[in-house]
C-alpha atoms as a PDB file:
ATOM      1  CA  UNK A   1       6.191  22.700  -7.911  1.00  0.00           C
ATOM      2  CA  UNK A   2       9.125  23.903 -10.042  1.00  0.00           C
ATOM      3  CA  UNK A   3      12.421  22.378  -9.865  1.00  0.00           C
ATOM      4  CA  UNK A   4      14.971  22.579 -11.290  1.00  0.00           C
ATOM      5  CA  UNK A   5      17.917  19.618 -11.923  1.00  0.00           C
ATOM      6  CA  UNK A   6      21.584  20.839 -11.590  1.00  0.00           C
ATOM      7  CA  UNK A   7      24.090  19.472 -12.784  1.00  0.00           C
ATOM      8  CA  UNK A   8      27.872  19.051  -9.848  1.00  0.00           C
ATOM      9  CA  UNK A   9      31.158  17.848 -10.143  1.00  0.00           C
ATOM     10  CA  UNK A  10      32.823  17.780  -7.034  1.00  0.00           C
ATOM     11  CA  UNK A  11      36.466  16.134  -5.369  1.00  0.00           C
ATOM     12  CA  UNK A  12      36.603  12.856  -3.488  1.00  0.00           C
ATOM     13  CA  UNK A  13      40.239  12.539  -2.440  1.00  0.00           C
ATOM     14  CA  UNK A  14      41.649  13.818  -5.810  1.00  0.00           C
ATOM     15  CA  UNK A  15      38.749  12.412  -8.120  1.00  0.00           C
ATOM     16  CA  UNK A  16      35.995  14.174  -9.470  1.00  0.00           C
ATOM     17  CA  UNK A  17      32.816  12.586  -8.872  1.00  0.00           C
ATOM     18  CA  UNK A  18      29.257  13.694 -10.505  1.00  0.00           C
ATOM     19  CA  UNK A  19      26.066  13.586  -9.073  1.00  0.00           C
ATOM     20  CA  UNK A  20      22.352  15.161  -9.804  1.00  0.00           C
ATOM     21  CA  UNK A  21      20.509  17.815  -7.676  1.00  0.00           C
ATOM     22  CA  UNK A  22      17.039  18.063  -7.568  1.00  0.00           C
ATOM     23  CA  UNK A  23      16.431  21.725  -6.108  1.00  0.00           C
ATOM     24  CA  UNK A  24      12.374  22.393  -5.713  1.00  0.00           C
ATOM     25  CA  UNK A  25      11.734  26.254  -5.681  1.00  0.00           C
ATOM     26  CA  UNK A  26      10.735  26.131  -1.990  1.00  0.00           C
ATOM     27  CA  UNK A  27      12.946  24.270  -0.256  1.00  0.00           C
ATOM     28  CA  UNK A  28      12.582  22.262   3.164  1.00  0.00           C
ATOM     29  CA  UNK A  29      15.640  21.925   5.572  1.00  0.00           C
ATOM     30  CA  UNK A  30      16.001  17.876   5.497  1.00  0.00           C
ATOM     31  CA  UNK A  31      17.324  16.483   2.061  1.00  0.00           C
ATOM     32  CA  UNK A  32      18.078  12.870   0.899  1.00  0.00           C
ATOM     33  CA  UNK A  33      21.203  11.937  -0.765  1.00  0.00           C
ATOM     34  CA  UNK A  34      20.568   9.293  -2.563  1.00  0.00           C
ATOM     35  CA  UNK A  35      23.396   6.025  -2.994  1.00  0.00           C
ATOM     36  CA  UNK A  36      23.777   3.828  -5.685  1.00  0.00           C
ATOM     37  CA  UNK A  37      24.173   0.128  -5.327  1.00  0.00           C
ATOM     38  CA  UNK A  38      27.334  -1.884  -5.833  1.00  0.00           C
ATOM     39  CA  UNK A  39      28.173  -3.252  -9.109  1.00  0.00           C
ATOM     40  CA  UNK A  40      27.591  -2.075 -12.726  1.00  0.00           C
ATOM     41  CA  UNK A  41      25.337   0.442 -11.620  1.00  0.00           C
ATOM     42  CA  UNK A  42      25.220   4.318 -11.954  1.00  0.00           C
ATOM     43  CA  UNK A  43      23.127   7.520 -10.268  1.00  0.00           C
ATOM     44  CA  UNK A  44      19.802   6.840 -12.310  1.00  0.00           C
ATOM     45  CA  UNK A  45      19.527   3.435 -10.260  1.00  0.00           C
ATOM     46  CA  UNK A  46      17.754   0.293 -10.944  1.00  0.00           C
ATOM     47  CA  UNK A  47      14.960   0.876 -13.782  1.00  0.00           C
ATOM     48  CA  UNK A  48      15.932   4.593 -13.456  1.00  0.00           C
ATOM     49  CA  UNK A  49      14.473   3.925  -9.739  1.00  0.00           C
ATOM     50  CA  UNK A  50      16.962   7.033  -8.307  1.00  0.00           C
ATOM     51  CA  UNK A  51      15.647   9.227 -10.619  1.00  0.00           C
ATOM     52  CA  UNK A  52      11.899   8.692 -10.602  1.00  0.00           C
ATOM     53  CA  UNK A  53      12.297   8.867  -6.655  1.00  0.00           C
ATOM     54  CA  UNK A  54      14.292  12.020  -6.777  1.00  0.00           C
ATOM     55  CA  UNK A  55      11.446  14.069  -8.917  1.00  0.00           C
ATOM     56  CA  UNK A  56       8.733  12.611  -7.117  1.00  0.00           C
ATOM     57  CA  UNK A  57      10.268  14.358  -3.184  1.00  0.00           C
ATOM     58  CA  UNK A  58      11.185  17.481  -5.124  1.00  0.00           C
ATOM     59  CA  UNK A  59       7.488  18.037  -6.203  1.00  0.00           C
ATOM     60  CA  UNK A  60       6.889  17.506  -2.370  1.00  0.00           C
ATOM     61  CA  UNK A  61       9.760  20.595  -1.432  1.00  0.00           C
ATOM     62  CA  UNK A  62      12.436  17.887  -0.021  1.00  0.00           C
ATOM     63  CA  UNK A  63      15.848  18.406  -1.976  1.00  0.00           C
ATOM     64  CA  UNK A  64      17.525  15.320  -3.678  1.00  0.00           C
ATOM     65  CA  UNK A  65      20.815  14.617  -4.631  1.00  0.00           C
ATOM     66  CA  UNK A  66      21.908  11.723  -6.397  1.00  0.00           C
ATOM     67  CA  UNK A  67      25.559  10.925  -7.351  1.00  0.00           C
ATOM     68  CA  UNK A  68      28.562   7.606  -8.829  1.00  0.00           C
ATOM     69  CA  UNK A  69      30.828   6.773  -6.284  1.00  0.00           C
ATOM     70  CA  UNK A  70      34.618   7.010  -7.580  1.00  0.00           C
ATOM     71  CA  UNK A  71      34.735   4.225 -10.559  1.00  0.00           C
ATOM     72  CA  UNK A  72      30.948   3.854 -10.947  1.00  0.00           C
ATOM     73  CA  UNK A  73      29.408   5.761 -14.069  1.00  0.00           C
ATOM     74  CA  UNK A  74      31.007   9.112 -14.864  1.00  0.00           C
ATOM     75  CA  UNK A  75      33.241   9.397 -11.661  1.00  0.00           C
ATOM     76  CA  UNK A  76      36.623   9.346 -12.033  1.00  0.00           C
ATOM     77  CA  UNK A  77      38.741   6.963  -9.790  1.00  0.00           C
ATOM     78  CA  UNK A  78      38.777   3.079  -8.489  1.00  0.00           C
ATOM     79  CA  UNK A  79      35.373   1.460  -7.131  1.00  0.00           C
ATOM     80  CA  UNK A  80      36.413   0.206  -3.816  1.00  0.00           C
ATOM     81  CA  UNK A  81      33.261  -1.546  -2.944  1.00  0.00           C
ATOM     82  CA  UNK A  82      30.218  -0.812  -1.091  1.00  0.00           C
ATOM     83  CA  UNK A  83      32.251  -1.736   2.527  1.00  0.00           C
ATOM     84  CA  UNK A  84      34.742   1.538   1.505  1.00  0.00           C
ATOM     85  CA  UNK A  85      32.747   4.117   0.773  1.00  0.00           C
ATOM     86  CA  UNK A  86      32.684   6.596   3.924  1.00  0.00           C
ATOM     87  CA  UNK A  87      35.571   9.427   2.207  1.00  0.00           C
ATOM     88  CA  UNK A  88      32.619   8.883  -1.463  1.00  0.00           C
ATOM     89  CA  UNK A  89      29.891   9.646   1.277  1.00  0.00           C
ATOM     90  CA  UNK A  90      31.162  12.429   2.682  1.00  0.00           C
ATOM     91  CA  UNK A  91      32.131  14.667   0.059  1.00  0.00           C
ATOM     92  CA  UNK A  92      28.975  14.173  -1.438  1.00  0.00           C
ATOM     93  CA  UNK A  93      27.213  15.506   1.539  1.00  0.00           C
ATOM     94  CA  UNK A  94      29.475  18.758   1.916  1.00  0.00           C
ATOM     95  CA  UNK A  95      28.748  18.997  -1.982  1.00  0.00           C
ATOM     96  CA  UNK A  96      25.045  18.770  -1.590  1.00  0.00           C
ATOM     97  CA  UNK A  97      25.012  20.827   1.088  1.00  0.00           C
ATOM     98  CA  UNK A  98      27.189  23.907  -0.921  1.00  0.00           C
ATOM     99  CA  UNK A  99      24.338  23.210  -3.711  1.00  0.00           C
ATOM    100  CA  UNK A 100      21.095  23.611  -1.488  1.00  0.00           C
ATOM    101  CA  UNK A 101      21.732  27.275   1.363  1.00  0.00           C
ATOM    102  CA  UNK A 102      20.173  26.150   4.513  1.00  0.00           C
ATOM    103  CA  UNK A 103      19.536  22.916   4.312  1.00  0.00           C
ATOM    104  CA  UNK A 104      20.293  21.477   7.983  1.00  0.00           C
ATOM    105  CA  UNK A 105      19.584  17.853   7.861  1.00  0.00           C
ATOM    106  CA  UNK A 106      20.305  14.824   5.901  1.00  0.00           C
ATOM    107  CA  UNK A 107      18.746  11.718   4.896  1.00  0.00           C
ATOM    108  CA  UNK A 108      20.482   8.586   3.112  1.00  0.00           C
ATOM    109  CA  UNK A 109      18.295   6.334   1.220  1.00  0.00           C
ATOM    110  CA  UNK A 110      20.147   2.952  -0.108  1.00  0.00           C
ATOM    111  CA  UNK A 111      19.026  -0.247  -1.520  1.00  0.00           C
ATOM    112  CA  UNK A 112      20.857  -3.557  -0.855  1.00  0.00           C
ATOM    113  CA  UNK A 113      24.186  -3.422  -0.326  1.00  0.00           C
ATOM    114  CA  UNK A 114      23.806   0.728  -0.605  1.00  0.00           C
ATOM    115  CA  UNK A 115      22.001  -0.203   2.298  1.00  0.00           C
ATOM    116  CA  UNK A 116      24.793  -1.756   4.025  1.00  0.00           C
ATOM    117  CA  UNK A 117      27.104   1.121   3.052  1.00  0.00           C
ATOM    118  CA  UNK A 118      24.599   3.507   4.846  1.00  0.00           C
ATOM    119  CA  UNK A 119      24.420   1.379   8.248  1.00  0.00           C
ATOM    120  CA  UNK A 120      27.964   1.317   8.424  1.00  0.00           C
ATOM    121  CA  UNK A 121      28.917   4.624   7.512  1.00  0.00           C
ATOM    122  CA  UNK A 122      25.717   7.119   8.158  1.00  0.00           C
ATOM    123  CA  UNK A 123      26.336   7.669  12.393  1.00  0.00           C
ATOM    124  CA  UNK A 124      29.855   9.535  11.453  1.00  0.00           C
ATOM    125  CA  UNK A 125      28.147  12.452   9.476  1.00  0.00           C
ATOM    126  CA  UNK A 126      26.155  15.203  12.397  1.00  0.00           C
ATOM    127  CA  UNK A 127      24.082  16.115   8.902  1.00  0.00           C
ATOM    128  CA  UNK A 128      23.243  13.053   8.782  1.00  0.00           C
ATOM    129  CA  UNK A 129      19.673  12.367  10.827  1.00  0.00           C
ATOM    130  CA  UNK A 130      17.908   9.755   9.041  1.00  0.00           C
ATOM    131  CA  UNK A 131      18.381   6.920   6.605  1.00  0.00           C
ATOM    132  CA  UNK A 132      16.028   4.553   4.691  1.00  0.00           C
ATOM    133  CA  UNK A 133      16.763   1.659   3.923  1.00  0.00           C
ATOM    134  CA  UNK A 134      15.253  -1.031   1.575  1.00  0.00           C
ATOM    135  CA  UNK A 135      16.320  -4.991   1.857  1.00  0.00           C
ATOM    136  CA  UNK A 136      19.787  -4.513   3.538  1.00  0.00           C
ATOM    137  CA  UNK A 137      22.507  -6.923   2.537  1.00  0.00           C
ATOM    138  CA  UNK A 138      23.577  -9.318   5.563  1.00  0.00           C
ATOM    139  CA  UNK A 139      23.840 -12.246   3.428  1.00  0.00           C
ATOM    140  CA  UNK A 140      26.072 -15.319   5.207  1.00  0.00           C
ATOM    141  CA  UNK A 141      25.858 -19.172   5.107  1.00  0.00           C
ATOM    142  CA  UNK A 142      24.188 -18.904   8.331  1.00  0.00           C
ATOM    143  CA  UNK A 143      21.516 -16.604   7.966  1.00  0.00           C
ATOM    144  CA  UNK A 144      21.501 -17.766   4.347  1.00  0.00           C
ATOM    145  CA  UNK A 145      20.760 -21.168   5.002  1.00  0.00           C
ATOM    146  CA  UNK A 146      18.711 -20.817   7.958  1.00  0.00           C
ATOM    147  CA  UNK A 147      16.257 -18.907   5.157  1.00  0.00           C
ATOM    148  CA  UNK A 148      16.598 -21.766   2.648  1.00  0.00           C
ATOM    149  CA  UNK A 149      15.611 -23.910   5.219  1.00  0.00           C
ATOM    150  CA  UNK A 150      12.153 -22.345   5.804  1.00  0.00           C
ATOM    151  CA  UNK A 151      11.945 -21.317   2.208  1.00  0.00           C
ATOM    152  CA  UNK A 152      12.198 -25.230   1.474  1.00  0.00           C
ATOM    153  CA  UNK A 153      10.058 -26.341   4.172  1.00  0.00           C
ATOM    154  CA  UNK A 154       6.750 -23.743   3.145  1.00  0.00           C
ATOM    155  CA  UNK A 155       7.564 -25.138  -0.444  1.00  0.00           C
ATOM    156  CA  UNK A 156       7.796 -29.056   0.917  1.00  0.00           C
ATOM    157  CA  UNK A 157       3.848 -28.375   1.698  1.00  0.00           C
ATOM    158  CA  UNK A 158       2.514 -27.557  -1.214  1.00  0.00           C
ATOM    159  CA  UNK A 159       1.380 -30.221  -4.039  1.00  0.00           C
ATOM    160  CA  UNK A 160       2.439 -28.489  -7.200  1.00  0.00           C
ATOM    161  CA  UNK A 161       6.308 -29.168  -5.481  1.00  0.00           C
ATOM    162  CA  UNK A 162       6.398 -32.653  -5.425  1.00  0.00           C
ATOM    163  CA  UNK A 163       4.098 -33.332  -8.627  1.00  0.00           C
ATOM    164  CA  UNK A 164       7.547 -31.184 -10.124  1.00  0.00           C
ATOM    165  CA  UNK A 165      10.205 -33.734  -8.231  1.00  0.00           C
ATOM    166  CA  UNK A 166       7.931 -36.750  -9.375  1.00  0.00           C
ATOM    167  CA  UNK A 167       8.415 -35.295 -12.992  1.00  0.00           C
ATOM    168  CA  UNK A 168      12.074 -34.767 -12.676  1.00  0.00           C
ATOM    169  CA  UNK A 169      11.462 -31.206 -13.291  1.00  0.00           C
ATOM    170  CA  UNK A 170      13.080 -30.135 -10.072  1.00  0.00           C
ATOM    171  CA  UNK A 171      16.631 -31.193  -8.797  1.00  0.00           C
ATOM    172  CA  UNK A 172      15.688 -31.738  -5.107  1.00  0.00           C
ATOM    173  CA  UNK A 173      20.174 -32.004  -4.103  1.00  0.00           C
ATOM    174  CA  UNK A 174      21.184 -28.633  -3.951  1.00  0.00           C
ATOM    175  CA  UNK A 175      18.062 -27.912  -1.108  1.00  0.00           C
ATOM    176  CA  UNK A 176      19.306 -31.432   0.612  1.00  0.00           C
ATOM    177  CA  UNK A 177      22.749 -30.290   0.477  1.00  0.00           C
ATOM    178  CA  UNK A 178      21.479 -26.965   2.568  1.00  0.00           C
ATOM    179  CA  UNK A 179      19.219 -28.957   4.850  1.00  0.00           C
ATOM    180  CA  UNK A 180      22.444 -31.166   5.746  1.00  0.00           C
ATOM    181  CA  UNK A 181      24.271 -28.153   5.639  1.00  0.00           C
ATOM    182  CA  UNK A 182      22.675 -26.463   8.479  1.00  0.00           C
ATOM    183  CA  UNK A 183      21.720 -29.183  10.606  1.00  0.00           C
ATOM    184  CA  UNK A 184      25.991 -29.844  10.599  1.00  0.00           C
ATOM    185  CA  UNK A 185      25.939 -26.004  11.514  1.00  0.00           C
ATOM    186  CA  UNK A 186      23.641 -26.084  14.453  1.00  0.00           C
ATOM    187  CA  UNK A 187      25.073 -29.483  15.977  1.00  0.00           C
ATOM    188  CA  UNK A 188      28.485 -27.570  16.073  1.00  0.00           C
ATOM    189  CA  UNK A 189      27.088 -24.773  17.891  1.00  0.00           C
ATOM    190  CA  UNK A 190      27.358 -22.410  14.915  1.00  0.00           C
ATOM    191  CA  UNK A 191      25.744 -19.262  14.414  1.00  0.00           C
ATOM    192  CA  UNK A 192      25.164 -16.239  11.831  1.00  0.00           C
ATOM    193  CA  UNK A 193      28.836 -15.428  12.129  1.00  0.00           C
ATOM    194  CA  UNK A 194      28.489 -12.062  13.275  1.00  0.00           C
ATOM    195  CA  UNK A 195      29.474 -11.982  16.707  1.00  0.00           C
ATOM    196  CA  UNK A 196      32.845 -10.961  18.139  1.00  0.00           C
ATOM    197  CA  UNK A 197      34.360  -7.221  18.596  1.00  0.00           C
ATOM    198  CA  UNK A 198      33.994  -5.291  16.262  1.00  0.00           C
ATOM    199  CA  UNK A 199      36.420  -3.362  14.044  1.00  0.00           C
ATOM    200  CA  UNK A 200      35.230  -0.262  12.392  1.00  0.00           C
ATOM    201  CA  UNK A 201      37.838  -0.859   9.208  1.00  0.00           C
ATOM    202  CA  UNK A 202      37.085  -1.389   5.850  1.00  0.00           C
ATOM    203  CA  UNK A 203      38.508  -4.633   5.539  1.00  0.00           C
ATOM    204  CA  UNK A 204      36.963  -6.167   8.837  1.00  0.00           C
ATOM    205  CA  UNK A 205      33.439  -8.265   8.836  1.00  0.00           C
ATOM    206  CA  UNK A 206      30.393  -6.126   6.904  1.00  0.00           C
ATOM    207  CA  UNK A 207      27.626  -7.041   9.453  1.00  0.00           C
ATOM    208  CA  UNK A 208      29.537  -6.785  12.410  1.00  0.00           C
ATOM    209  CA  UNK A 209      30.260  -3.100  10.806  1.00  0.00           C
ATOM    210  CA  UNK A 210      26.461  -2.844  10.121  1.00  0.00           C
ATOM    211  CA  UNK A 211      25.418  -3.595  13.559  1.00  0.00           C
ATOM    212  CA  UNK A 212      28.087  -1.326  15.313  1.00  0.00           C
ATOM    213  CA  UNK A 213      26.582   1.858  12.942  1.00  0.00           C
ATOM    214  CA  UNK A 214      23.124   0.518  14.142  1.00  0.00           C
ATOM    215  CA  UNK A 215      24.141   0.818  17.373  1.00  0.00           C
ATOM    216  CA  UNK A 216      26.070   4.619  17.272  1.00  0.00           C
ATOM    217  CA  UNK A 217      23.323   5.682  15.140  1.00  0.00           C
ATOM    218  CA  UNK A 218      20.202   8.358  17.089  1.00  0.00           C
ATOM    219  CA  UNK A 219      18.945   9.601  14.120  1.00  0.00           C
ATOM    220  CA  UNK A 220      15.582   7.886  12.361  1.00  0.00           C
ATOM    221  CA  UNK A 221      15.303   4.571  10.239  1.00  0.00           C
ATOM    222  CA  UNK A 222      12.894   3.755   7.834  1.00  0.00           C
ATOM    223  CA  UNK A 223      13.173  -0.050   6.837  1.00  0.00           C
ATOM    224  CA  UNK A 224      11.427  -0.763   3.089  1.00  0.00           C
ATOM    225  CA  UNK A 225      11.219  -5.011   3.157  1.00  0.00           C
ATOM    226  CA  UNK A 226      10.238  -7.017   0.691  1.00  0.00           C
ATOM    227  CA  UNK A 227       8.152  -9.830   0.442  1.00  0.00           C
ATOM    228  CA  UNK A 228       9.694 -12.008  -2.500  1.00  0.00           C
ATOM    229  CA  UNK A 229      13.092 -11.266  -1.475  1.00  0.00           C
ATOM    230  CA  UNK A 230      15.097 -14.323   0.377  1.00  0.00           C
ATOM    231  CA  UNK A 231      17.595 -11.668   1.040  1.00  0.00           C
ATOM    232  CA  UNK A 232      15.534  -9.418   2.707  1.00  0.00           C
ATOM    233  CA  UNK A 233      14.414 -12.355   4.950  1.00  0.00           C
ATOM    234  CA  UNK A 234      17.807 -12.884   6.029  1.00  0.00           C
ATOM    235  CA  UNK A 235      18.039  -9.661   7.522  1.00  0.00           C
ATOM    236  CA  UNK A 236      14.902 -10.962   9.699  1.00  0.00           C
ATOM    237  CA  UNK A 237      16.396 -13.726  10.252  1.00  0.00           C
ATOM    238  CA  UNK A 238      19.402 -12.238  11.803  1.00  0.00           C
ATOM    239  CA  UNK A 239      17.138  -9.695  13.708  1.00  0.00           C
ATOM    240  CA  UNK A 240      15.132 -12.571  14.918  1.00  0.00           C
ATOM    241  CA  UNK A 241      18.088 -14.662  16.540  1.00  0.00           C
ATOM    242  CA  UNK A 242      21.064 -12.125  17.315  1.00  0.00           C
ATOM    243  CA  UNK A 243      20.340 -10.498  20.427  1.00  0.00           C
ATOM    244  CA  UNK A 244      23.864  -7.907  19.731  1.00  0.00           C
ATOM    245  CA  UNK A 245      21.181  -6.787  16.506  1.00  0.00           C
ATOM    246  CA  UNK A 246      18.413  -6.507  18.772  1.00  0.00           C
ATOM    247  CA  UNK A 247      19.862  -4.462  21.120  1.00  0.00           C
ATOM    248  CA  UNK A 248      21.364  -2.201  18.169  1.00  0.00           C
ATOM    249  CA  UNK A 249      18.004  -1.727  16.925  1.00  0.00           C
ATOM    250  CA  UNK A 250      16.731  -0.341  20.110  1.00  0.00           C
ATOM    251  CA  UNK A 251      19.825   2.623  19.433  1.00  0.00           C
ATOM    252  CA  UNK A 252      18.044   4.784  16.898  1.00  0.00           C
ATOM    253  CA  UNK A 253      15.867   7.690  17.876  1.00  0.00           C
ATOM    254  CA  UNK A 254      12.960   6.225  15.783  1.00  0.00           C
ATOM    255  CA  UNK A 255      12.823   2.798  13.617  1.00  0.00           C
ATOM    256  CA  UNK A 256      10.086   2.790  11.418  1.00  0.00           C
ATOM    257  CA  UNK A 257       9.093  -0.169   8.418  1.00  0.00           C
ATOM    258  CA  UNK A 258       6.693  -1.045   5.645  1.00  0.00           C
ATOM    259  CA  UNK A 259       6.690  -3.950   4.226  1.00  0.00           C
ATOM    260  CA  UNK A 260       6.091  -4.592   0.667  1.00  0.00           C
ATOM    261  CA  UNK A 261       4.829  -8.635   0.186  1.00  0.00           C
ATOM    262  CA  UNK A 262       4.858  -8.325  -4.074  1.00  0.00           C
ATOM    263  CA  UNK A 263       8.314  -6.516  -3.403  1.00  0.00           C
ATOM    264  CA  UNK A 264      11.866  -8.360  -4.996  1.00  0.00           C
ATOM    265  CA  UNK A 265      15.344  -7.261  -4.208  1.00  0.00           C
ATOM    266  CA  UNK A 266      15.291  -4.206  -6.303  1.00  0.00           C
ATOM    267  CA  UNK A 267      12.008  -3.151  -6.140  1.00  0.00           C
ATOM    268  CA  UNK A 268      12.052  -4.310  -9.956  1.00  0.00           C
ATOM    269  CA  UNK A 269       8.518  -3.465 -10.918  1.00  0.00           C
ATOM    270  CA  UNK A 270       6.349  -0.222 -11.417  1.00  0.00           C
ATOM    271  CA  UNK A 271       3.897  -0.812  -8.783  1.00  0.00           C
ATOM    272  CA  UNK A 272       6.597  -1.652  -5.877  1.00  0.00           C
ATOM    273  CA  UNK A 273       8.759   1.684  -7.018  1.00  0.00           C
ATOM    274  CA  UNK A 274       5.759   3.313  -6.670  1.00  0.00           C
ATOM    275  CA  UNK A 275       4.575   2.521  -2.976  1.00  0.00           C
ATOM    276  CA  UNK A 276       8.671   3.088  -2.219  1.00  0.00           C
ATOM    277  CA  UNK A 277       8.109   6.448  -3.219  1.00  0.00           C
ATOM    278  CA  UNK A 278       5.174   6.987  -1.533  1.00  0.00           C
ATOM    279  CA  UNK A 279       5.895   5.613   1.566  1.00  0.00           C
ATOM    280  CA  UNK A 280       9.613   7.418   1.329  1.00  0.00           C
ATOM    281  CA  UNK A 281       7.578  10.661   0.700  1.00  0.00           C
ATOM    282  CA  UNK A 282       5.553   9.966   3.894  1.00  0.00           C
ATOM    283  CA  UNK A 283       8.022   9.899   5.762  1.00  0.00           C
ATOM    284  CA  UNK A 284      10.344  12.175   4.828  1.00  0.00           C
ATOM    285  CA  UNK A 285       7.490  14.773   5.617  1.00  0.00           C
ATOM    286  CA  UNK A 286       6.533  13.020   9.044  1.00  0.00           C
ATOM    287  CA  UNK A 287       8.888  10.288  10.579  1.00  0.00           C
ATOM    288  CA  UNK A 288       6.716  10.132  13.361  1.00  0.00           C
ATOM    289  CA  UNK A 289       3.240   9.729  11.841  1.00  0.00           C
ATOM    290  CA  UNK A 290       4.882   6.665  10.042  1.00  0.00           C
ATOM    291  CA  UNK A 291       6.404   5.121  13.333  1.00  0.00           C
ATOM    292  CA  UNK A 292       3.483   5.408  14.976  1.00  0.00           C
ATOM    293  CA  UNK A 293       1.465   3.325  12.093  1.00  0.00           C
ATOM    294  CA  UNK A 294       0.436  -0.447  12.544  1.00  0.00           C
ATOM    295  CA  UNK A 295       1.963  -1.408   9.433  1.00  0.00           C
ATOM    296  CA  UNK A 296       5.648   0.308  10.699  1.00  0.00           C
ATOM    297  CA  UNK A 297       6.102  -2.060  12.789  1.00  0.00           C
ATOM    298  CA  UNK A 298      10.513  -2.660  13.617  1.00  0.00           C
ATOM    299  CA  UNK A 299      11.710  -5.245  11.699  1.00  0.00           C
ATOM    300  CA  UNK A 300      10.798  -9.066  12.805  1.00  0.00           C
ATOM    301  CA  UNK A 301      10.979 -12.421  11.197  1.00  0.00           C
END
């Protein structure tokens, strides 16, 4: 299909931002907007991840547009930080939505903490009726070292471990420090950290702020997890023992995910960028088809 890649500049509170559209020739009325994660990062994404996703929905008719936050690559302003974001977010929508006549719906894709930015921010946009979202960022000593603690413990079984500690080619105190750690944590009656009221600010607790745009959220979810990411397990984790995330999860109109067990963090190699793509494709096209599936199950330790 032809499509063509234009070019926008648009105002974010007095900065100009710049993003990417990618406008097929026949266009379907749900688009993704695309979000960057924190850090030295830009619009083409992670191994030009942004990019190679954007051409490969425009082929399929679905309209991309991919964009810096103020301070990130060639947008003017300060980087605030993924948990201030919302005024970035919205202008980019009303910009996409000036580029692409008729389309009615859309979706935000993030990765990490872009992730996080789109659970906390994506229930205050109406455009706004799906989001995908690949290893979310919920990282805190609690989940974090409940996950070290298992990571340890599947590692404590297998041979080629200790034949490394025996050779005093593995420091075995930073995973005793955790293991203590923890055990101090649960003997104090401590948890993940993220209960409480919540205060939708930008300077109040991330997951708290996660959860609560979990919860006000009816649109559809797509969760991408990865296999061979300890950060992506913490999200389980926290889904697996918070009973406030449970019940947020049950908010969405549908909550789809695929798992990817070769998958890092960032989706880092060809093969993983490529089933994110596909599977993103999928269901972009057909939500339902992809909640219905086996594999798509909701997300689970």
């Amino acid at each position: 299909m032809s499509v063509r890649e234009i070019p926008v500049v648009f105002d974010c509170e007095g900065s100009e931002l710049v993003g990417m559209v990618h406008l097929p020739a026949r266009v379907s009325g749900r688009g993704m907007l695309s979000i960057v994660a924190g850090g030295p990062q830009y619009r083409g994404g992670v191994c030009r991840m942004q990019v190679q996703m954007a051409r490969h929905l425009a082929d399929a008719g679905i309209p991309v547009m991919r964009f810096d936050y103020r301070g990130l690559g060639d947008s003017e302003g300060r980087f605030r930080g993924f948990q201030d974001v919302a005024a970035d977010l919205g202008a980019a929508i009303q910009a996409f939505r000036a580029q692409v006549p008729g389309l009615q719906e859309v979706v935000l894709w993030g990765g990490c903490d872009a992730a996080s930015a789109v659970l906390i921010n994506a229930w205050r946009y109406p455009e706004v009726t799906g989001v995908v979202l690949g290893n979310p960022w919920v990282h805190n000593p609690g989940t974090g070292d409940a996950v070290a603690v298992k990571h340890y413990g599947q590692r404590m079984r297998d041979k080629d471990f200790w034949l490394k500690v025996l050779r005093l080619q593995y420091n075995p105190l930073p995973a005793l420090a955790t293991l203590l750690r923890r055990t101090w944590t649960r003997l104090a009656g401590g948890g993940s950290g993220t209960a409480g009221s919540v205060v939708d600010a930008p300077d109040a607790p991330f997951v708290p702020r996660m959860r609560h745009g979990l919860q006000q959220f009816k649109g559809d979810v797509l969760f991408l997890m990865s296999g061979r990411s300890l950060l992506s397990r913490e999200f389980d984790e926290l889904m697996a023992t918070d009973p406030a995330w449970q019940q947020a999860a049950r908010s969405p109109r549908l909550v789809a995910r695929h798992d990817i067990p070769e998958g890092d963090q960032a989706f880092s190699t060809l093969d993983t960028r490529t089933e994110v793509n596909r599977v993103t494709r999928q269901w972009m096209l057909d939500a339902r088809a992809l909640a219905a599936a086996p594999a798509a199950t909701g997300p689970q330790a």
